[in-house]
C-alpha atoms as a PDB file:
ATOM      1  CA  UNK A   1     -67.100  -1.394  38.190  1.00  0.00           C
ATOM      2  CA  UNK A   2     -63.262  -0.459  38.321  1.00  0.00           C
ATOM      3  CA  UNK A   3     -61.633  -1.593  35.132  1.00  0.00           C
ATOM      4  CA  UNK A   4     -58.906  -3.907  37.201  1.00  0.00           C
ATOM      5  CA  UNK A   5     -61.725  -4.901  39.393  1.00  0.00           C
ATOM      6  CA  UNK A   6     -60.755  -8.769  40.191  1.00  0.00           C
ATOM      7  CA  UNK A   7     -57.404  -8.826  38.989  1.00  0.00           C
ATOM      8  CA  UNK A   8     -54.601  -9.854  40.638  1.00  0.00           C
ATOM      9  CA  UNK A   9     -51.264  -7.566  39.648  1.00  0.00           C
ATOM     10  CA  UNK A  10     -47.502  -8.338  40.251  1.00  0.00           C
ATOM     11  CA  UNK A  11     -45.050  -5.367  40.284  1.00  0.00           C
ATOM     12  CA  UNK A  12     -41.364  -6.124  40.809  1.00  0.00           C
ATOM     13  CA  UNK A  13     -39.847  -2.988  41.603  1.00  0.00           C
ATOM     14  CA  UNK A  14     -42.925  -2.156  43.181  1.00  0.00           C
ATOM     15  CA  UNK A  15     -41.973  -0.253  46.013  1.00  0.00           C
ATOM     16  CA  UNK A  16     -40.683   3.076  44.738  1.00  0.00           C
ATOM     17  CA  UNK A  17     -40.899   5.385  41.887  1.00  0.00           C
ATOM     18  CA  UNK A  18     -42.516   4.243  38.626  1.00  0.00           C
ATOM     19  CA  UNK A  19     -43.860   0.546  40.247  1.00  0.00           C
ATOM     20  CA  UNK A  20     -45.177   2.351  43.404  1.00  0.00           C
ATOM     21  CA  UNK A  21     -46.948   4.709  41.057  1.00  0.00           C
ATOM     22  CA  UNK A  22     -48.162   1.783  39.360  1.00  0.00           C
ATOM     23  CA  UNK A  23     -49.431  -0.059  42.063  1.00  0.00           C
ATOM     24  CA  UNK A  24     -51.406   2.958  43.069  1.00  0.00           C
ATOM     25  CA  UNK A  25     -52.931   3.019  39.740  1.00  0.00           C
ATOM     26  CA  UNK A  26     -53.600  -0.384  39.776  1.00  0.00           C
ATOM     27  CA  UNK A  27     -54.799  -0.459  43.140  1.00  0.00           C
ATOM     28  CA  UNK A  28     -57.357   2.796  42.490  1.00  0.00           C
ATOM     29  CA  UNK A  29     -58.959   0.672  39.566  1.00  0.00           C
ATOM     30  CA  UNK A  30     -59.556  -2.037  41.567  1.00  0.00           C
ATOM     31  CA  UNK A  31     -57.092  -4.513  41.630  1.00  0.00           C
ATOM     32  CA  UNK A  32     -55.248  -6.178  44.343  1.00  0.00           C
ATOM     33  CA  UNK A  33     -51.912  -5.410  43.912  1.00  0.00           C
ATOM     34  CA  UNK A  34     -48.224  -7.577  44.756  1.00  0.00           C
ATOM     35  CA  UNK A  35     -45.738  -5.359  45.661  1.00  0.00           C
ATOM     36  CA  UNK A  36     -42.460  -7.267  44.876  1.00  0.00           C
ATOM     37  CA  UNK A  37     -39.243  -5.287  45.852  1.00  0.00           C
ATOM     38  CA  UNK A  38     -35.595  -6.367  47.228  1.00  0.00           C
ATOM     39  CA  UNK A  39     -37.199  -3.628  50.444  1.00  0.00           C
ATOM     40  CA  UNK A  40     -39.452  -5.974  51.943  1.00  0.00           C
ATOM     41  CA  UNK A  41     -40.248  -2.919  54.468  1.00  0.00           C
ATOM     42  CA  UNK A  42     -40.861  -0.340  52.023  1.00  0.00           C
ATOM     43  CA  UNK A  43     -42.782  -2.976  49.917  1.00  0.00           C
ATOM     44  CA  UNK A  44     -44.863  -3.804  52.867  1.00  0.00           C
ATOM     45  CA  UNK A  45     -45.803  -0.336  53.949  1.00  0.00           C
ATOM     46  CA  UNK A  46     -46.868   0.077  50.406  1.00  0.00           C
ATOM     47  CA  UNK A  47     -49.037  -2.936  50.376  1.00  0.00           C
ATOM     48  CA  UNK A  48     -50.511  -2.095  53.593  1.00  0.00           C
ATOM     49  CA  UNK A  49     -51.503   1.751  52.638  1.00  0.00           C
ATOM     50  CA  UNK A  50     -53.301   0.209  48.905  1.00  0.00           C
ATOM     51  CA  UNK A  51     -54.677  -2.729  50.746  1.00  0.00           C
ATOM     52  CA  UNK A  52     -52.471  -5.533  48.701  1.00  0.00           C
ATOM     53  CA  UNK A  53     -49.690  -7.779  49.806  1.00  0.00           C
ATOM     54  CA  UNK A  54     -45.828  -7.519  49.666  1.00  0.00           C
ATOM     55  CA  UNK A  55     -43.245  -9.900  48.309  1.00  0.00           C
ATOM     56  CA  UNK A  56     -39.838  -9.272  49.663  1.00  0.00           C
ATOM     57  CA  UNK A  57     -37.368 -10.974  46.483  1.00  0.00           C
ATOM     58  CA  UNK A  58     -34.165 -10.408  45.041  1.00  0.00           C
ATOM     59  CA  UNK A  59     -34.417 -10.391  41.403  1.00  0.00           C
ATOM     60  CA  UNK A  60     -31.174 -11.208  41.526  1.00  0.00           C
ATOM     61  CA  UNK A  61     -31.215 -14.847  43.124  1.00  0.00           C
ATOM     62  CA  UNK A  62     -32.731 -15.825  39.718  1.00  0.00           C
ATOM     63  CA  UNK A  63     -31.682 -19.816  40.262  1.00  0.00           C
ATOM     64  CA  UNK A  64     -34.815 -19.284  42.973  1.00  0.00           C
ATOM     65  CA  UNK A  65     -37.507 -18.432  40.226  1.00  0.00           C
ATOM     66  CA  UNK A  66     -36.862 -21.558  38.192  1.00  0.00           C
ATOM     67  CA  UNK A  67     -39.306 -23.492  39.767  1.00  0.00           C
ATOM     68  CA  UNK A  68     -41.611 -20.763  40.583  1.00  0.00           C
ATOM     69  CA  UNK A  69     -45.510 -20.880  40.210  1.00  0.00           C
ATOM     70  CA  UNK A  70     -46.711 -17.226  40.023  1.00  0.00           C
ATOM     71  CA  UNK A  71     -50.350 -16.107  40.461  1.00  0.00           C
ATOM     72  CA  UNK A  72     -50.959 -13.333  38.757  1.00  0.00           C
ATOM     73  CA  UNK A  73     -53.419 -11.518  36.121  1.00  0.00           C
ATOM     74  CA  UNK A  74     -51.178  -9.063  35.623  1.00  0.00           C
ATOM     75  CA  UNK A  75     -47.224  -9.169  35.715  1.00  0.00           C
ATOM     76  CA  UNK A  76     -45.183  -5.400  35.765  1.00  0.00           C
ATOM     77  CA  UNK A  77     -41.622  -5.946  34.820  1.00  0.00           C
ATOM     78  CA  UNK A  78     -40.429  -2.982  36.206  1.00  0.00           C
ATOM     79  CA  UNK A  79     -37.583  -3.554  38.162  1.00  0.00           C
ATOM     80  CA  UNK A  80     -34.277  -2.050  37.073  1.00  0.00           C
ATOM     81  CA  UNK A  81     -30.653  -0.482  37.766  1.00  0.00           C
ATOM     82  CA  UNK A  82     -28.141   1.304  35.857  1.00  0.00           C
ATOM     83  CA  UNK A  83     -24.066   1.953  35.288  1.00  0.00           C
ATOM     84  CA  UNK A  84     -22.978   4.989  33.453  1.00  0.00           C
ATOM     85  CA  UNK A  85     -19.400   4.426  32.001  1.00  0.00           C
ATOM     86  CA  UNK A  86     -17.372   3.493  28.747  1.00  0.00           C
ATOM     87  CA  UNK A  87     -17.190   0.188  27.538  1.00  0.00           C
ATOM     88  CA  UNK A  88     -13.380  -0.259  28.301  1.00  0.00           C
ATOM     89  CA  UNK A  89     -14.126   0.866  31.785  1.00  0.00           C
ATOM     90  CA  UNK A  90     -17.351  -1.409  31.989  1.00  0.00           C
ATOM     91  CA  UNK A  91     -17.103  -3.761  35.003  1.00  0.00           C
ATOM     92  CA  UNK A  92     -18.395  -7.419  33.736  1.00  0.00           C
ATOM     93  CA  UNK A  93     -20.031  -8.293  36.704  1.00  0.00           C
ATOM     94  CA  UNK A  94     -21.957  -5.181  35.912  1.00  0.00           C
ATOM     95  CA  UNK A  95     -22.960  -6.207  32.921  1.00  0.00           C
ATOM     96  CA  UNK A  96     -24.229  -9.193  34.013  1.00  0.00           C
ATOM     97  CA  UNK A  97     -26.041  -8.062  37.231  1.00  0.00           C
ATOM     98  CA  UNK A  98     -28.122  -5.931  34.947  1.00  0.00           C
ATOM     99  CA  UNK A  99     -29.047  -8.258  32.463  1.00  0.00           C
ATOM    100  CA  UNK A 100     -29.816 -10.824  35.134  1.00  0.00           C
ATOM    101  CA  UNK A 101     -32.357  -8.405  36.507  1.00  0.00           C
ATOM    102  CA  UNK A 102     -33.586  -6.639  33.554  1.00  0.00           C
ATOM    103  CA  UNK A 103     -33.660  -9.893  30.823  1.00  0.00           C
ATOM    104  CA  UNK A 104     -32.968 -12.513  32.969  1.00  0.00           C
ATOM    105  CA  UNK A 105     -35.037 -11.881  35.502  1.00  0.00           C
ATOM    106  CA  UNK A 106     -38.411 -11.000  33.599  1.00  0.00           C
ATOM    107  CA  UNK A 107     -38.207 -14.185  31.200  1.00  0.00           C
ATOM    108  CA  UNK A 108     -38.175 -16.008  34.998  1.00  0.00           C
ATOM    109  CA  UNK A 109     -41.257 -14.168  35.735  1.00  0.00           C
ATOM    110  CA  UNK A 110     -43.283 -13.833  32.558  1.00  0.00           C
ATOM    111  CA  UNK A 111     -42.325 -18.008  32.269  1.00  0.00           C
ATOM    112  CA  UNK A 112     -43.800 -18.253  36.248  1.00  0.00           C
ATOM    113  CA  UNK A 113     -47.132 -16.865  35.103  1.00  0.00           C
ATOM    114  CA  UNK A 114     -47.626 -17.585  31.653  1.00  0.00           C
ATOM    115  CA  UNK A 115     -49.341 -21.250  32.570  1.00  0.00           C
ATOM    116  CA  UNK A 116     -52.251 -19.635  34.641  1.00  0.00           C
ATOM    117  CA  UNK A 117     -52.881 -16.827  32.425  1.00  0.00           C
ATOM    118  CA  UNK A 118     -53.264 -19.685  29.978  1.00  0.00           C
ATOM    119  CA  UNK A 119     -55.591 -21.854  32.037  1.00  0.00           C
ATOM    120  CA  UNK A 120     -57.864 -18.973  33.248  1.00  0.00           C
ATOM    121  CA  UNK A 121     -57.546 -17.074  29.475  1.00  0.00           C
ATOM    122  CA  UNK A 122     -56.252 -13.623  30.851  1.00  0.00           C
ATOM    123  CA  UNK A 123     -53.230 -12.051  30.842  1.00  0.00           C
ATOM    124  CA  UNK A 124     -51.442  -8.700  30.380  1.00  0.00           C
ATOM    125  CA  UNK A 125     -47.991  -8.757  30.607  1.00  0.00           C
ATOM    126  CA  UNK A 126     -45.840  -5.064  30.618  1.00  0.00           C
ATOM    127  CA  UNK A 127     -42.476  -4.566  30.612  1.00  0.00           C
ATOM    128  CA  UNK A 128     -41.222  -1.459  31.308  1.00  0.00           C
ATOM    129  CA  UNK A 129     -38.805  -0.541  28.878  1.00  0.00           C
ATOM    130  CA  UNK A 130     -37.073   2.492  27.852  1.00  0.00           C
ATOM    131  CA  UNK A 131     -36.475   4.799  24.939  1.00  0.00           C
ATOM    132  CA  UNK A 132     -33.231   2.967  25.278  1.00  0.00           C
ATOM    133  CA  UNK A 133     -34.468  -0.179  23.985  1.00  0.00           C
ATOM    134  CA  UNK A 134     -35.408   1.330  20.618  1.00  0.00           C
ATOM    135  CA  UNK A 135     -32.343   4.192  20.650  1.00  0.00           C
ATOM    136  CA  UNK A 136     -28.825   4.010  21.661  1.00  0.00           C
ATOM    137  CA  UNK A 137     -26.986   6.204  24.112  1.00  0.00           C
ATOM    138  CA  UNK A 138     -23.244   6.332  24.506  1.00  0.00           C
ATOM    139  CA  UNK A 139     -21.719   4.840  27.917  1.00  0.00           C
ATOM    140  CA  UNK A 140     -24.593   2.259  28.690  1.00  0.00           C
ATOM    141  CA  UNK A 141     -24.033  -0.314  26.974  1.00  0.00           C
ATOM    142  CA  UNK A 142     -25.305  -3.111  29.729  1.00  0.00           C
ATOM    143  CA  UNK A 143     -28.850  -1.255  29.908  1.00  0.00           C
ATOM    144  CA  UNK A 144     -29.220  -0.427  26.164  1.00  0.00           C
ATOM    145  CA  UNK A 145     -28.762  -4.303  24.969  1.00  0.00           C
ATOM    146  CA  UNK A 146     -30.975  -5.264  28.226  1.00  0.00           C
ATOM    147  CA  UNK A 147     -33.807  -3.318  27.223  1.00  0.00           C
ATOM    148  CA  UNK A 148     -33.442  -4.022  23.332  1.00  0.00           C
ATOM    149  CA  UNK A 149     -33.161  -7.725  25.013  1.00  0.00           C
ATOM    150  CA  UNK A 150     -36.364  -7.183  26.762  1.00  0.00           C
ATOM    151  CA  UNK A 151     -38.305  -5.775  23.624  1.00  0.00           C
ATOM    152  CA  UNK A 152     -37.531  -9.256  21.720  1.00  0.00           C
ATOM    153  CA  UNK A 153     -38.704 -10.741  24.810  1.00  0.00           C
ATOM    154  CA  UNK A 154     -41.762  -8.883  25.122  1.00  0.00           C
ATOM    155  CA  UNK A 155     -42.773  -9.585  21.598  1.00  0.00           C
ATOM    156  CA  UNK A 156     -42.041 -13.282  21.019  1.00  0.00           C
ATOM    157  CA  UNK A 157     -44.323 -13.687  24.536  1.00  0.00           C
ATOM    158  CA  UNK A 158     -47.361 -11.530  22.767  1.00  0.00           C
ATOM    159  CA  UNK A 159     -47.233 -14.193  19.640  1.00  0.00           C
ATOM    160  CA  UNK A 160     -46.670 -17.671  22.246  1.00  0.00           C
ATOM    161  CA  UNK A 161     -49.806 -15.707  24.039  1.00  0.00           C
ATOM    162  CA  UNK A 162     -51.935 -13.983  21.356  1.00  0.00           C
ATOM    163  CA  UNK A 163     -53.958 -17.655  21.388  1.00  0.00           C
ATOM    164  CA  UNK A 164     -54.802 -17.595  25.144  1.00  0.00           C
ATOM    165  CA  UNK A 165     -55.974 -13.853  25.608  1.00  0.00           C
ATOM    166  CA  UNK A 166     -52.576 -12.986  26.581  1.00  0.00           C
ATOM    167  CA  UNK A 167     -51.113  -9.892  25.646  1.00  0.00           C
ATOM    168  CA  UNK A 168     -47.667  -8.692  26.198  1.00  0.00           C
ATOM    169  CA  UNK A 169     -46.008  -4.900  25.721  1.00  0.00           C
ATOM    170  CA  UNK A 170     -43.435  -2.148  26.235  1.00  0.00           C
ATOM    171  CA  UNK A 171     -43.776   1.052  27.591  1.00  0.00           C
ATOM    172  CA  UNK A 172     -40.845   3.106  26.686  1.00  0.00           C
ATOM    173  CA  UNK A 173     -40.439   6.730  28.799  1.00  0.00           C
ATOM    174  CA  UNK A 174     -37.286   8.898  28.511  1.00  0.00           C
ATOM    175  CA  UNK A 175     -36.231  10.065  31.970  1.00  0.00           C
ATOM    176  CA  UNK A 176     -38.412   9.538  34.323  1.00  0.00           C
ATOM    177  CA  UNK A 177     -38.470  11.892  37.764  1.00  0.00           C
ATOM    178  CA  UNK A 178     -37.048   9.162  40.045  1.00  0.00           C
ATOM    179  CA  UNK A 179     -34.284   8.163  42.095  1.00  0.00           C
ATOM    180  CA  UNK A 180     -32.423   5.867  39.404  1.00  0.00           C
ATOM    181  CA  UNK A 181     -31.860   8.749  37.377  1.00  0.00           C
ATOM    182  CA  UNK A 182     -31.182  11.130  39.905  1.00  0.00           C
ATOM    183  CA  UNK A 183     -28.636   8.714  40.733  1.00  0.00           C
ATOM    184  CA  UNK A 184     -27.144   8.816  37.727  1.00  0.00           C
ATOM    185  CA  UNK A 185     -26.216  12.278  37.766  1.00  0.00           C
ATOM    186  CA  UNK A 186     -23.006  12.730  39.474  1.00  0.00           C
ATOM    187  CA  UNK A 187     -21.708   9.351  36.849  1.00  0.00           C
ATOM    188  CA  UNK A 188     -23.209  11.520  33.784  1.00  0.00           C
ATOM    189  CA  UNK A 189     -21.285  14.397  34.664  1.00  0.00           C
ATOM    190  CA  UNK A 190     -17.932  12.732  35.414  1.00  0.00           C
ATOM    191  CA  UNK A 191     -18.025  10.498  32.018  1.00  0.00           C
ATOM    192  CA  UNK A 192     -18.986  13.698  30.011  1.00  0.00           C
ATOM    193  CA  UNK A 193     -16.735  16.024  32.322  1.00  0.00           C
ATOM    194  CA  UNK A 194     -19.771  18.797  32.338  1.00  0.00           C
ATOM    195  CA  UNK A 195     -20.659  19.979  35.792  1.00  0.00           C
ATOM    196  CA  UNK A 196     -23.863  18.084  37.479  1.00  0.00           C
ATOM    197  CA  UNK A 197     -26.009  21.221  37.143  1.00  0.00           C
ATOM    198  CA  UNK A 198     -25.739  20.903  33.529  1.00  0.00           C
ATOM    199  CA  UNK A 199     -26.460  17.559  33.234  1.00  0.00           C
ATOM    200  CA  UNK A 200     -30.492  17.670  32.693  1.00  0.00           C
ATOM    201  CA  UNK A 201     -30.022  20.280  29.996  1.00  0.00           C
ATOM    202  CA  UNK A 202     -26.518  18.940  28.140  1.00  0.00           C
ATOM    203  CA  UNK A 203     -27.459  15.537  28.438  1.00  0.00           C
ATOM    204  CA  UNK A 204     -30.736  13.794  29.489  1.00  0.00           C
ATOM    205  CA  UNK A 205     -32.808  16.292  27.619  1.00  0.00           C
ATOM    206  CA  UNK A 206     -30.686  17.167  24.752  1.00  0.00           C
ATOM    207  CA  UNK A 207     -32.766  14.837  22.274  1.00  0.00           C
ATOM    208  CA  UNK A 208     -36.530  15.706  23.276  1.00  0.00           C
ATOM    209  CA  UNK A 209     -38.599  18.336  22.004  1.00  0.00           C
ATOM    210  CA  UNK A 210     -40.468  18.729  25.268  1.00  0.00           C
ATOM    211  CA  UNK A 211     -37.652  19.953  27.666  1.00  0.00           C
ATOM    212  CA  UNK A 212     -38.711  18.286  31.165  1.00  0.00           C
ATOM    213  CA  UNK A 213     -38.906  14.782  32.837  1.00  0.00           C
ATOM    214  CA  UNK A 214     -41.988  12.120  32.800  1.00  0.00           C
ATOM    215  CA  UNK A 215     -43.711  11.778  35.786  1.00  0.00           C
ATOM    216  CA  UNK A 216     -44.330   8.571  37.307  1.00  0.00           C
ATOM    217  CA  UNK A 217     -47.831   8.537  36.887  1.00  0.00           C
ATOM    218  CA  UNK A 218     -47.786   9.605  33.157  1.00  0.00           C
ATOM    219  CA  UNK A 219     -46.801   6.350  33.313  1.00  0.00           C
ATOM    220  CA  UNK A 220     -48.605   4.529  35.564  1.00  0.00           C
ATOM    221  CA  UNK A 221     -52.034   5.777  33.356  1.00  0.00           C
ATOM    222  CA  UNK A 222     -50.670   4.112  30.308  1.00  0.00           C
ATOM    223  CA  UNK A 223     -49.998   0.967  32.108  1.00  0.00           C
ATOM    224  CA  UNK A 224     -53.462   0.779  33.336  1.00  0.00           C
ATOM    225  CA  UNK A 225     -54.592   1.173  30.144  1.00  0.00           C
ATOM    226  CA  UNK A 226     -52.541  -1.469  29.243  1.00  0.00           C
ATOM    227  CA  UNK A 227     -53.875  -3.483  32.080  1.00  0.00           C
ATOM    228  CA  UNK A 228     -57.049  -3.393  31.291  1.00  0.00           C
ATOM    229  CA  UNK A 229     -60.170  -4.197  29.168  1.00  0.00           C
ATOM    230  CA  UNK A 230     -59.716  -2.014  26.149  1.00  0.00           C
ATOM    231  CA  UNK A 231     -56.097  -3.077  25.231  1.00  0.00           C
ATOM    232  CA  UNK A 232     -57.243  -6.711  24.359  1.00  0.00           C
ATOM    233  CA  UNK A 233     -56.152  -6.009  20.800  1.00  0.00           C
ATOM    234  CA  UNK A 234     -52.569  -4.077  21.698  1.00  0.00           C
ATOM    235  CA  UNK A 235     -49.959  -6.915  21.920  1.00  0.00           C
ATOM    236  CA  UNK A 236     -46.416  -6.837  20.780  1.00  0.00           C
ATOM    237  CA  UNK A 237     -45.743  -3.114  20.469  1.00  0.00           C
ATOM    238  CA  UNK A 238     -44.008  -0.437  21.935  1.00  0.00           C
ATOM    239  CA  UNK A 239     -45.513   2.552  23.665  1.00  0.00           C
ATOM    240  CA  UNK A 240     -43.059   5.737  23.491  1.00  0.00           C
ATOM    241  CA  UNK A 241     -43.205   8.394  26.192  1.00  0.00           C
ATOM    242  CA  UNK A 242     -39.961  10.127  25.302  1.00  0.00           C
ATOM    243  CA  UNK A 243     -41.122  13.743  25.148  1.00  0.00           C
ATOM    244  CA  UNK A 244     -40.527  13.341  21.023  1.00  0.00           C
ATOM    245  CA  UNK A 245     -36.662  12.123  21.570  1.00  0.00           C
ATOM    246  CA  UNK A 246     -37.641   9.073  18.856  1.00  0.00           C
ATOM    247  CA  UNK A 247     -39.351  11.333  16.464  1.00  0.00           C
ATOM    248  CA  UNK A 248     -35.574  12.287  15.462  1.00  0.00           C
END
């Protein structure tokens, strides 16, 4: 039997890059998978091709997941955007549209399913974090204090849940190979005035020892470890997949 086999896994962000690779994971190991993604089309064609369902949502509209009920065995925070720029040049709204969808956003969510994860005495709840919620990084200030936000989040929901076979984590990659931080390249090289073809080298992999990018499924496989039977006893941590930048 697949290790997910029965399960019933919500992805926000699901659509695209590390989610999608997720919900392949997920999907190969048996589960049925909820893609949830602000592209209800691309979340749908991905749902049709792993045989799961799609959930078009902004994260966003969060005053709509106050009084949401959400089904699901497994719940993927995933979902996530990013601003590259000084503080004094920092728009607010910004700073609040990420941490609406990045803190805001997965409290909603993980408060949604918590009460039938309780009731059926299952649940694994992972939050994809970042090396940037246990390290710093000059000119992101909104996503650094989101994702050190979500790993107090993350833990306080493994304690509440330790009692009902709920278990809640972080995974925490460097860069990953995917569109949000390709899109951050042109912003990295005007706020550090280097040309973009030296912003891999100068700046996203100055600080690890192994000099490339994590693939999406690198991370994906730890999830579904997470996910599944033989994690029962990992709650409240942090998994680093930072190429050795934290081992500095």
């Amino acid at each position: 039997m697949s290790t997910l086999s029965g399960r019933r896994a919500v992805i926000t962000g699901g659509a695209a890059g590390i989610g999608a690779a997720i919900a392949r994971s997920f999907a190969a190991e048996g589960a049925h998978v909820v893609i949830a993604d602000r592209d209800a089309a691309a979340a749908e064609q991905l749902a049709s091709e792993l045989g799961g369902e799609a959930w078009g949502v902004d994260l966003l509209d969060v005053a709509s997941l106050e009084s949401l009920s959400l089904e699901a065995d497994i719940l993927v925070n995933n979902a996530g955007i990013q601003r590259v720029a000084p503080i004094q040049d920092y728009e607010p709204e910004m700073w609040r549209r990420i941490h609406t969808l990045m803190l805001e956003a997965p409290f909603l969510l993980i408060r949604a399913a918590l009460p039938g994860m309780y009731e059926r005495g299952f649940g694994r709840i992972i939050n994809l974090s970042s090396v940037h919620g246990l390290r710093a990084s000059a000119f992101k200030s909104a996503y650094v204090a989101a994702k050190h936000g979500l790993e107090g989040l993350s833990k306080v929901t493994a304690l509440e849940g330790a009692a009902h076979g709920v278990t809640s984590n972080c995974i925490n990659p460097g860069y990953v190979k995917t569109a949000l931080v390709e899109a951050q390249i042109a912003d990295q090289a005007k706020t550090h005035g280097i040309p973009e073809s030296e912003v891999l080298e100068k700046v996203m992999l100055t600080e690890a020892a192994i000099k490339r990018l994590v693939e999406p499924e690198e991370v994906a496989s730890l999830a579904t470890w997470l996910a599944g039977p033989h994690a029962g006893m990992v709650t409240g941590t942090s998994y680093v997949m930072d190429g050795g930048w934290s081992a500095r």
